[in-house]
N, C-alpha and C. Protein backbone atom coordinates (compact mmCIF):
# COMPACT_ATOMS: atom_id res chain seq x y z
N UNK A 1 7.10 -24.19 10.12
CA UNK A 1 5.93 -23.52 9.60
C UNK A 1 6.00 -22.02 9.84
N UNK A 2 6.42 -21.52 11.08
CA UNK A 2 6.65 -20.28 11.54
C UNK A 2 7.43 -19.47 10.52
N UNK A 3 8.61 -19.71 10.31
CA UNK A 3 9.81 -19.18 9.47
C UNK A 3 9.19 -19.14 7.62
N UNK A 4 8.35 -20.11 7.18
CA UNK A 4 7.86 -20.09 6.50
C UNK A 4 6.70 -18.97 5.84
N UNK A 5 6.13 -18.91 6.98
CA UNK A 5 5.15 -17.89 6.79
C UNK A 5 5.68 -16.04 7.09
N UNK A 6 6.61 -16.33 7.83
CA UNK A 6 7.41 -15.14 8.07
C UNK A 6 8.14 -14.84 6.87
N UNK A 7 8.81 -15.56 6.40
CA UNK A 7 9.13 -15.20 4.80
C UNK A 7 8.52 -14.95 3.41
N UNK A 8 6.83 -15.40 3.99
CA UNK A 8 6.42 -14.83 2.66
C UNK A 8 5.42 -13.53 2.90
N UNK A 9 5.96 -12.34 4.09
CA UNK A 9 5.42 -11.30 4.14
C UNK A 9 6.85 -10.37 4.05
N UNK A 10 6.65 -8.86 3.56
CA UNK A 10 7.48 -8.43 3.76
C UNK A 10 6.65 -6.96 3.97
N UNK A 11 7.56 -6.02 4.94
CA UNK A 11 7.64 -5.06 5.69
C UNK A 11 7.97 -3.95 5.16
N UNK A 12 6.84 -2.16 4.63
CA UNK A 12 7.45 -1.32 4.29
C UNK A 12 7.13 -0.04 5.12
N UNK A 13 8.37 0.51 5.61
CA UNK A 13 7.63 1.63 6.34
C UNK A 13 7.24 2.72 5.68
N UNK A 14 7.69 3.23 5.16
CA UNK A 14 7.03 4.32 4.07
C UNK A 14 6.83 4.36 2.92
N UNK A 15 5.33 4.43 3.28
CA UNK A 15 4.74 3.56 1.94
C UNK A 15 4.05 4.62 1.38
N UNK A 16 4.79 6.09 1.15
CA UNK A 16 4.34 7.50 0.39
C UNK A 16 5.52 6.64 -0.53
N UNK A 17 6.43 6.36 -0.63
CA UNK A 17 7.62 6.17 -0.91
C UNK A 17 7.46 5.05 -2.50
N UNK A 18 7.53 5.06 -3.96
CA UNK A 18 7.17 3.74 -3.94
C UNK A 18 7.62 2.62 -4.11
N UNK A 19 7.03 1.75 -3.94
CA UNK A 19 8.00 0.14 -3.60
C UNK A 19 7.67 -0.73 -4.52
N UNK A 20 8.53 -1.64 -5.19
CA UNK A 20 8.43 -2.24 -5.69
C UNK A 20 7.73 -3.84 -5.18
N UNK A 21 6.49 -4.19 -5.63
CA UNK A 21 5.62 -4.50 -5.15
C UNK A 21 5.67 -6.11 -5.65
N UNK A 22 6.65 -6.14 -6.15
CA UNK A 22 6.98 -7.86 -7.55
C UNK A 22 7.00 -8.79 -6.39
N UNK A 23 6.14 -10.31 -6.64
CA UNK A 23 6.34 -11.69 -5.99
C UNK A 23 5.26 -11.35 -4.62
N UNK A 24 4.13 -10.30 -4.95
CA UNK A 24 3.50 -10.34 -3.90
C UNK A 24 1.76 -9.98 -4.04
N UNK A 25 1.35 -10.21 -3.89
CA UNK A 25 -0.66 -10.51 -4.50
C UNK A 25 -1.39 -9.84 -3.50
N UNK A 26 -0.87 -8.99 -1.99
CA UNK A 26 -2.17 -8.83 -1.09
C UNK A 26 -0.93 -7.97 -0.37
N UNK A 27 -1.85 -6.53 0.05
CA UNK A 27 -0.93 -5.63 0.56
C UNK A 27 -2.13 -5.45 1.87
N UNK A 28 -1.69 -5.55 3.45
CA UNK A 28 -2.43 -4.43 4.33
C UNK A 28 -1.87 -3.11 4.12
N UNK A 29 -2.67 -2.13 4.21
CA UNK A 29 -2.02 -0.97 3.97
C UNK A 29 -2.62 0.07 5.18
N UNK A 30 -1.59 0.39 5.88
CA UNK A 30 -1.83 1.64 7.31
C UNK A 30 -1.77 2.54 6.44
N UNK A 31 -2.64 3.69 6.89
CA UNK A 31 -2.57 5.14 6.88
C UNK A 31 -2.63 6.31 7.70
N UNK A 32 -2.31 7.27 8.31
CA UNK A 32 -2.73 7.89 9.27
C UNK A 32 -2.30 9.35 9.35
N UNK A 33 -3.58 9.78 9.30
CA UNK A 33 -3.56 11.59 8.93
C UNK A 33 -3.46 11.68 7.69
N UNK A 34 -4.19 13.37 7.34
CA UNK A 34 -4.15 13.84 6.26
C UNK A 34 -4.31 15.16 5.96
N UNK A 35 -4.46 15.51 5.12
CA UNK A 35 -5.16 16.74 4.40
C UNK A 35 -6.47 17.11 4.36
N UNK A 36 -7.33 17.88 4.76
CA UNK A 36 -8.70 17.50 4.80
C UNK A 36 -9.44 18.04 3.38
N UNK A 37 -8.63 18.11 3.03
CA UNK A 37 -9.54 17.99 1.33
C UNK A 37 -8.78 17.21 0.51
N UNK A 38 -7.27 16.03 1.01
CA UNK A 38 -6.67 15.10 -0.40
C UNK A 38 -7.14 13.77 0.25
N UNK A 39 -7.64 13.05 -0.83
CA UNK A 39 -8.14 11.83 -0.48
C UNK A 39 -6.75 10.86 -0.48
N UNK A 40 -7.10 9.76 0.63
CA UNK A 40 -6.25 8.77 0.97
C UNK A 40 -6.01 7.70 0.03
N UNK A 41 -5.33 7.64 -0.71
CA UNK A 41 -5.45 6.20 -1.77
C UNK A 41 -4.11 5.49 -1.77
N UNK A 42 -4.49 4.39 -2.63
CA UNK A 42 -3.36 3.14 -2.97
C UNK A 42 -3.06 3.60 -4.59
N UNK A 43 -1.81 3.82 -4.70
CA UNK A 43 -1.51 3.69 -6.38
C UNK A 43 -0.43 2.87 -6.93
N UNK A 44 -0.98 2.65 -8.21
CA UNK A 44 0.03 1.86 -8.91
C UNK A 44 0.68 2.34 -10.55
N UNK A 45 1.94 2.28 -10.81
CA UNK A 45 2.09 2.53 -11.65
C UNK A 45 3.52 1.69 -12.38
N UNK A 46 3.94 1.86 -13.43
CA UNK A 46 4.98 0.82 -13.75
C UNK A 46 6.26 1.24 -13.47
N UNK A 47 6.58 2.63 -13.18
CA UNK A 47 7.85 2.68 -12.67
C UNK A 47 7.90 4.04 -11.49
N UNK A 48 8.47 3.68 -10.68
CA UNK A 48 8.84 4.74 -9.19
C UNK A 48 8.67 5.71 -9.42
N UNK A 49 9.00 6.42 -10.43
CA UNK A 49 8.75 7.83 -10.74
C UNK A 49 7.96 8.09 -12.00
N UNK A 50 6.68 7.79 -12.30
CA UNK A 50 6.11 7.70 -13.29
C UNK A 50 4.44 8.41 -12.67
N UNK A 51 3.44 8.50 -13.66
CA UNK A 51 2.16 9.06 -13.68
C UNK A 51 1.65 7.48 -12.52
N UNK A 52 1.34 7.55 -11.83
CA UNK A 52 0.51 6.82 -10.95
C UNK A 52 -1.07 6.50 -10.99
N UNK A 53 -1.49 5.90 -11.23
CA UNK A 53 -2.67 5.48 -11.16
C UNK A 53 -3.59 4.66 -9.78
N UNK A 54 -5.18 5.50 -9.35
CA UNK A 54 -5.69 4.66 -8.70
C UNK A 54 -6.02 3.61 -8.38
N UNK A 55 -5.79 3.03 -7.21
CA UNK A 55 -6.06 1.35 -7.12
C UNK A 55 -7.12 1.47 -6.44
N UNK A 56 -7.04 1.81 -5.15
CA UNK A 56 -8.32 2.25 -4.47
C UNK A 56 -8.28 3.31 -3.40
N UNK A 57 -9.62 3.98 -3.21
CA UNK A 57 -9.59 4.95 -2.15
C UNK A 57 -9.53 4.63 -0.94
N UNK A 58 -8.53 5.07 0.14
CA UNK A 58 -8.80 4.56 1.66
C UNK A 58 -9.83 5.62 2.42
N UNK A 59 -9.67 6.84 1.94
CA UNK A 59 -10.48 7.65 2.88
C UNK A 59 -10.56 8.58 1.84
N UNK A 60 -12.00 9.27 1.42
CA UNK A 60 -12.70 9.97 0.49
C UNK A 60 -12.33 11.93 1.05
N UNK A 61 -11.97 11.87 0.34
CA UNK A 61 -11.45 13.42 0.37
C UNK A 61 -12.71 14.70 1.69
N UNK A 62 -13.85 14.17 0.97
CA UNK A 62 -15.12 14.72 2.53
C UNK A 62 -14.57 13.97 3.59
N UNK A 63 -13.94 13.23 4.06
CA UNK A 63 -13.62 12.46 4.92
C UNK A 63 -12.19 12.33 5.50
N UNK A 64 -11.31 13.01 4.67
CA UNK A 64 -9.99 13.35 5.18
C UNK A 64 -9.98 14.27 5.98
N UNK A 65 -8.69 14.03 6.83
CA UNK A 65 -8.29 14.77 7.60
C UNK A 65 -7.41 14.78 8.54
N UNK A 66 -6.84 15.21 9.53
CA UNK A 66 -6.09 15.19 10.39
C UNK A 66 -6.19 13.84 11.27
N UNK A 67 -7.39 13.59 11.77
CA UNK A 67 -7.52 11.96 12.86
C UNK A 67 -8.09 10.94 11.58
N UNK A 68 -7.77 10.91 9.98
CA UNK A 68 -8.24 10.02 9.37
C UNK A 68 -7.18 8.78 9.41
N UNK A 69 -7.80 7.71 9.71
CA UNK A 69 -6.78 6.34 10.66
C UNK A 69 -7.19 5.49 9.52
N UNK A 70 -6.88 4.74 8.79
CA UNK A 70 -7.34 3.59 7.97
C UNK A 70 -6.27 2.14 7.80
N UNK A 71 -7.28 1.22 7.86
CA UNK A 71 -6.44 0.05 7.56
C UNK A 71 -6.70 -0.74 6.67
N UNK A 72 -6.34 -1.26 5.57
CA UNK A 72 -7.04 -2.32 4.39
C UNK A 72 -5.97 -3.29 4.52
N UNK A 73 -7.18 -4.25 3.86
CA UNK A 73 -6.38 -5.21 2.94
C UNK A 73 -6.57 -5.49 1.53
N UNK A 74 -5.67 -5.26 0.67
CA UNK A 74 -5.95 -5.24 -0.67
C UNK A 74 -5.04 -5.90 -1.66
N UNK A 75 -6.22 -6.38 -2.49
CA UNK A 75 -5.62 -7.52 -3.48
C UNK A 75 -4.82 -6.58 -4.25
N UNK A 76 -3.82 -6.82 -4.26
CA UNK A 76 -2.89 -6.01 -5.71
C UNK A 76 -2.18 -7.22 -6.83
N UNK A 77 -3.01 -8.14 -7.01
CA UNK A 77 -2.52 -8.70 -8.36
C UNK A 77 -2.51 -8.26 -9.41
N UNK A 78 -3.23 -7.19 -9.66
CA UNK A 78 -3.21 -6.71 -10.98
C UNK A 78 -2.89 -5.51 -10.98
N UNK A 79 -2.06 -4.94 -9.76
CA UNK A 79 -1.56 -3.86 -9.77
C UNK A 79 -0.34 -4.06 -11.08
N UNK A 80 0.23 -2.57 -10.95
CA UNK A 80 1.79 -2.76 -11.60
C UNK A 80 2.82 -2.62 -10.82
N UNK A 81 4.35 -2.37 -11.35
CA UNK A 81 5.22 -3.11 -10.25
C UNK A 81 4.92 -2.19 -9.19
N UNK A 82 5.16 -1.17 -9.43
CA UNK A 82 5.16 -0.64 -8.23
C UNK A 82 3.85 0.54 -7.79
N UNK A 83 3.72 0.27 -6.08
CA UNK A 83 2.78 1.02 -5.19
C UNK A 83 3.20 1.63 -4.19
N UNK A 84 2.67 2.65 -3.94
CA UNK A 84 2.70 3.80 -3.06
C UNK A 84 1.32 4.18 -1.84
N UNK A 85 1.16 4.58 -1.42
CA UNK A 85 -0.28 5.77 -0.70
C UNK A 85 -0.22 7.36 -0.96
N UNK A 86 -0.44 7.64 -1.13
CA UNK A 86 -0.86 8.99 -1.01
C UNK A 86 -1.74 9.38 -0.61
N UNK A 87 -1.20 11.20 0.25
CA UNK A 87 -2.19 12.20 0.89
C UNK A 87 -2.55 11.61 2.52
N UNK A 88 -1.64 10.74 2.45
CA UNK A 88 -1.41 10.25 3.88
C UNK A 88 -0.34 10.98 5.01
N UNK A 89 -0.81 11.77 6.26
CA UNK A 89 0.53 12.03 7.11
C UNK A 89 2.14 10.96 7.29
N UNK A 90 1.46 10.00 7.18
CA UNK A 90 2.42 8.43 8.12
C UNK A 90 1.57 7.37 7.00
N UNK A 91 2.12 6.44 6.36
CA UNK A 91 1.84 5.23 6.34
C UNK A 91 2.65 4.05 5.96
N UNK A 92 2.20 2.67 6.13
CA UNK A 92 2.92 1.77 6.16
C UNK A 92 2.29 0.56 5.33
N UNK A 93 3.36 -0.59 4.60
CA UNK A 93 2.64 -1.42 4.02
C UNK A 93 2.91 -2.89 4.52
N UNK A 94 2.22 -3.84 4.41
CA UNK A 94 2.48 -5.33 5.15
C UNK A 94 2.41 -5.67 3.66
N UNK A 95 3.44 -6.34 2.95
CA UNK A 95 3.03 -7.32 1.85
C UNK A 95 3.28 -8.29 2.03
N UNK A 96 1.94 -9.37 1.74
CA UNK A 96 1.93 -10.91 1.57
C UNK A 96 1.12 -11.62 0.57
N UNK A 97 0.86 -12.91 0.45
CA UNK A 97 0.30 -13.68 -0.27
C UNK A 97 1.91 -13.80 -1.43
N UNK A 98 2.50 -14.37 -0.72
CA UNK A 98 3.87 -14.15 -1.76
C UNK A 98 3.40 -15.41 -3.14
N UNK A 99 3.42 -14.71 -3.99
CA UNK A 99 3.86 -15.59 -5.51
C UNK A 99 4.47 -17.31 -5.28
N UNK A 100 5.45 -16.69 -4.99
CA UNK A 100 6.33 -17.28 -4.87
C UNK A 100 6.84 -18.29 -3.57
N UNK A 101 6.45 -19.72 -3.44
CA UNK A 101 6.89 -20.05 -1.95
C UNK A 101 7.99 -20.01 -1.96
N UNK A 102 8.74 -19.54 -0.83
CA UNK A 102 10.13 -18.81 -0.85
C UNK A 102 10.95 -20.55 0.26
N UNK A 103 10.35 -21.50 0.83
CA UNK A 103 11.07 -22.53 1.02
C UNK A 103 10.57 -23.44 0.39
């Protein structure tokens, strides 16, 4: 059961970066630090280097800043393939709810 469930999460550390997000329905997403006027968000768009689009806000631009710490969990089924964060110092992504049972 252990190994099971361990395989249907997978691990991104930089998640400014973007990742291809395919065979997976539910992202936690770390963030930490910022800009105190760029808001913290999740984006999605159809290819790595393409116009990006909002998924959702983690921390509202009045609200950014240097100690802005956030953690979600967010459905991305209807994202596209690929997601990123932005306006984040550091962040990281947990993806699970895999598609796909992988045993």
């Amino acid at each position: 059961m252990r190994s099971k469930i361990l395989n249907q999460i997978k691990y991104q550390k930089n998640a400014g970066t973007a990742f291809d997000r395919t065979g997976f329905n539910t992202v936690i997403a770390i963030a930490i630090g910022g800009s105190s006027s760029t808001a913290i968000k999740l984006v999605t768009c159809d290819t790595s280097d393409g116009e990006f689009e909002d998924v959702v806000t983690l921390v509202a631009s009045a609200d950014a800043g240097s100690n802005s710490d956030v953690g979600v969990a967010v459905d991305i089924s209807g994202c596209k393939k690929y997601i990123k964060i932005t306006g984040a110092t550091k962040a990281s992504f947990v993806l699970g709810d895999a598609i796909k049972d992988p045993n």
